[in-house]
Protein backbone atom coordinates (compact mmCIF):
# COMPACT_ATOMS: atom_id res chain seq x y z
CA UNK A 1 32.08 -26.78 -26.41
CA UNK A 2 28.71 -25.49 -27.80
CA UNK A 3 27.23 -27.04 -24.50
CA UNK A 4 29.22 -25.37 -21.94
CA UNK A 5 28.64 -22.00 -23.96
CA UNK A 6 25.03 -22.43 -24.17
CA UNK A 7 24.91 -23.60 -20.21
CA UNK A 8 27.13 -20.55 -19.47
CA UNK A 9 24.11 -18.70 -21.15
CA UNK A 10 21.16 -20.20 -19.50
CA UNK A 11 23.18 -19.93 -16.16
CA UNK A 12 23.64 -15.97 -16.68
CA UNK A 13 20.45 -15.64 -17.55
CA UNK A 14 18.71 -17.11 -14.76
CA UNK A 15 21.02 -14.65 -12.71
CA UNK A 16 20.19 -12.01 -14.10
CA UNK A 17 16.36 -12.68 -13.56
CA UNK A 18 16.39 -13.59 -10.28
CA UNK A 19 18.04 -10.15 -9.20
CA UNK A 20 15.51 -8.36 -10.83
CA UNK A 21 12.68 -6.77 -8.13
CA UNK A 22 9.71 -8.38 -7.68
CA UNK A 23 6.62 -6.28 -8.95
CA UNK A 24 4.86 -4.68 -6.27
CA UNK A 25 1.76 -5.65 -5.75
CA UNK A 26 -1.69 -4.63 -5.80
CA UNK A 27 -3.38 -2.76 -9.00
CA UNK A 28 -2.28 1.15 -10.59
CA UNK A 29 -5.33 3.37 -9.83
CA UNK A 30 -4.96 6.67 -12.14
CA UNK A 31 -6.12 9.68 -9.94
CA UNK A 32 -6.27 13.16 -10.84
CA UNK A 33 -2.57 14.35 -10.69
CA UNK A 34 -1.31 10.85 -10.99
CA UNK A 35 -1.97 7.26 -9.45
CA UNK A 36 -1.98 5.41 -6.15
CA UNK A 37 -2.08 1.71 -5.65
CA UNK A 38 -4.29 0.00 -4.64
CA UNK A 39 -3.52 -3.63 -2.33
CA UNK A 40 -5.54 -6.62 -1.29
CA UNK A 41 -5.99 -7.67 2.32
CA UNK A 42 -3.54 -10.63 2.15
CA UNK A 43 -0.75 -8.74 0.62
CA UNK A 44 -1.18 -5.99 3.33
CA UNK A 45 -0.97 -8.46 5.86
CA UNK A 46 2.36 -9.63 4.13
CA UNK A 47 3.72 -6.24 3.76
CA UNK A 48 3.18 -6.05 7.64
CA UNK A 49 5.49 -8.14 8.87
CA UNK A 50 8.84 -6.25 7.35
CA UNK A 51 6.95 -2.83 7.61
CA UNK A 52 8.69 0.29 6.04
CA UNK A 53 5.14 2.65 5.56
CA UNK A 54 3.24 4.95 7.53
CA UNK A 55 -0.13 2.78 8.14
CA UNK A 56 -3.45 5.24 8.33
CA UNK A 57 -6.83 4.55 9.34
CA UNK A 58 -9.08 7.71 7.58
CA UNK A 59 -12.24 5.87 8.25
CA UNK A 60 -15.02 7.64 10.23
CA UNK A 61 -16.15 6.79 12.50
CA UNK A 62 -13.82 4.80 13.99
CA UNK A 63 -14.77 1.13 13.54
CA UNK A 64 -11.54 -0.44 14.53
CA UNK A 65 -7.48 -0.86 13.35
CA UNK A 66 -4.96 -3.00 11.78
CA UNK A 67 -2.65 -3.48 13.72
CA UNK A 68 0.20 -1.26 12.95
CA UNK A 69 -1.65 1.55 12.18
CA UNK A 70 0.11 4.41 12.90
CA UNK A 71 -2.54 7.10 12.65
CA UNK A 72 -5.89 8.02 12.61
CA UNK A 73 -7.08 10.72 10.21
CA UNK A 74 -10.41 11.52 8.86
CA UNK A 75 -10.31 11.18 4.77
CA UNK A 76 -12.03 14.10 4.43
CA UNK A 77 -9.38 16.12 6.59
CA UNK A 78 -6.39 14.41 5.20
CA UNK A 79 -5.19 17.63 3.63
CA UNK A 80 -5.04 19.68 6.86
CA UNK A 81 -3.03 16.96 9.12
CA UNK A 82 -0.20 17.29 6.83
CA UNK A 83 1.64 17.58 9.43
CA UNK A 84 1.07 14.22 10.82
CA UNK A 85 2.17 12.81 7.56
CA UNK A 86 5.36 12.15 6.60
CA UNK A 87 7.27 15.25 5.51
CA UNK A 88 9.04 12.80 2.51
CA UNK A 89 6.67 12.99 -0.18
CA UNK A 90 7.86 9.97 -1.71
CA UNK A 91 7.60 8.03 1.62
CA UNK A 92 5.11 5.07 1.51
CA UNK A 93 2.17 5.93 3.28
CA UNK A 94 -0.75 3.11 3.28
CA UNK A 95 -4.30 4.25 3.61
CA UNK A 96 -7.35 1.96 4.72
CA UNK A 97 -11.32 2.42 5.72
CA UNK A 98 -14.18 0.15 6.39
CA UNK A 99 -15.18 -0.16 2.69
CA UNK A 100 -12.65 1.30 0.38
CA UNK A 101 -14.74 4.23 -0.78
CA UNK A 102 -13.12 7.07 2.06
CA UNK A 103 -9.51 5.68 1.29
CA UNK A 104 -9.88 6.09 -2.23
CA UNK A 105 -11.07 9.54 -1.51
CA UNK A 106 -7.73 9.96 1.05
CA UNK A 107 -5.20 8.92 -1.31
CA UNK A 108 -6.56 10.97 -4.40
CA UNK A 109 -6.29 13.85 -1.95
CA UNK A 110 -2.62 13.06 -0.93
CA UNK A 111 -1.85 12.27 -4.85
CA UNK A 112 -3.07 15.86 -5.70
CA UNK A 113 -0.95 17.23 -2.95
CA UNK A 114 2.50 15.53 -4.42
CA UNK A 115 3.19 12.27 -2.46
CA UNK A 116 3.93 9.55 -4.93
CA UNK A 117 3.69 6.38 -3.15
CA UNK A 118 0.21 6.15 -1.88
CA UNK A 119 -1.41 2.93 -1.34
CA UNK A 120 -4.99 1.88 0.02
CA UNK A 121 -6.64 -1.08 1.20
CA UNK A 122 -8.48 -2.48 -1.57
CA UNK A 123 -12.09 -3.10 0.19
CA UNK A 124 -11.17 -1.92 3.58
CA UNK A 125 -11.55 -3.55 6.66
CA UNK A 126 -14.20 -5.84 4.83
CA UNK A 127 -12.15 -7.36 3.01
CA UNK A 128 -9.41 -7.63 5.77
CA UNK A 129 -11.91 -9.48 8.21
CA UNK A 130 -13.16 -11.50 4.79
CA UNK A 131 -9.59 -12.74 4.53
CA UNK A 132 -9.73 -14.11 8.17
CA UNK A 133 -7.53 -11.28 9.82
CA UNK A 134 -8.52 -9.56 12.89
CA UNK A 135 -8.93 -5.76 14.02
CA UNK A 136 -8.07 -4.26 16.99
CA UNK A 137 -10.38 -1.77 19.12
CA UNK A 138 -13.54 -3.23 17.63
């Protein structure tokens, strides 16, 4: 009997952990006025293929985009194209540049301004073509 209760046990258990959420991925950067995440080029690439985020490129000048990107915005005008955002402030917007340095910049700015689900591509483009994945409009 003490079998069958303890496999009962280990059976629930496992349940329970497997319906937990996975973790998202990528590392917490704290910003002023909060945090953003920031992703490697591999888990992008994942995220990609069941894509539920706005995808920007605020790199200038243009040097080429992911594919998927939905938008092209300068980082350092990110604040006055709000309107090309989404109006959702909690909606998952994704950021990327060639480096890493203007998208850092881009989501701080975004952070400040309230959304609360702002990612960017840690090491840019860089790190995307490092990884073996390809830009468009190169």
């Amino acid at each position: 009997m003490k079998t069958l209760v303890y496999l009962l046990f280990v059976l629930a258990a496992s349940s329970l952990a497997a319906c937990q959420p996975k973790p998202a991925p990528g590392e917490i950067v704290s910003v002023t006025g909060g945090s953003d995440r920031s992703i490697p080029a591999n888990d992008l690439n994942s995220m990609l293929k069941n894509k539920d985020f706005m995808l920007i490129n605020v790199h200038i000048p243009l040097a080429g985009n992911i594919a998927g990107t939905d938008r092209s915005i300068p980082y350092d005008q990110i604040g006055q194209n709000l309107a090309l955002l989404p109006g959702d402030k909690n909606a998952r917007i994704v950021l990327y540049c060639r480096s890493g340095r203007m998208s850092a910049i881009a989501a701080e700015a975004l952070v400040k301004l309230g959304y609360t689900d702002v990612w960017d591509l840690k090491g840019g483009t860089a790190a995307w073509e490092q990884a073996g994945l390809t830009l468009e409009n190169k």
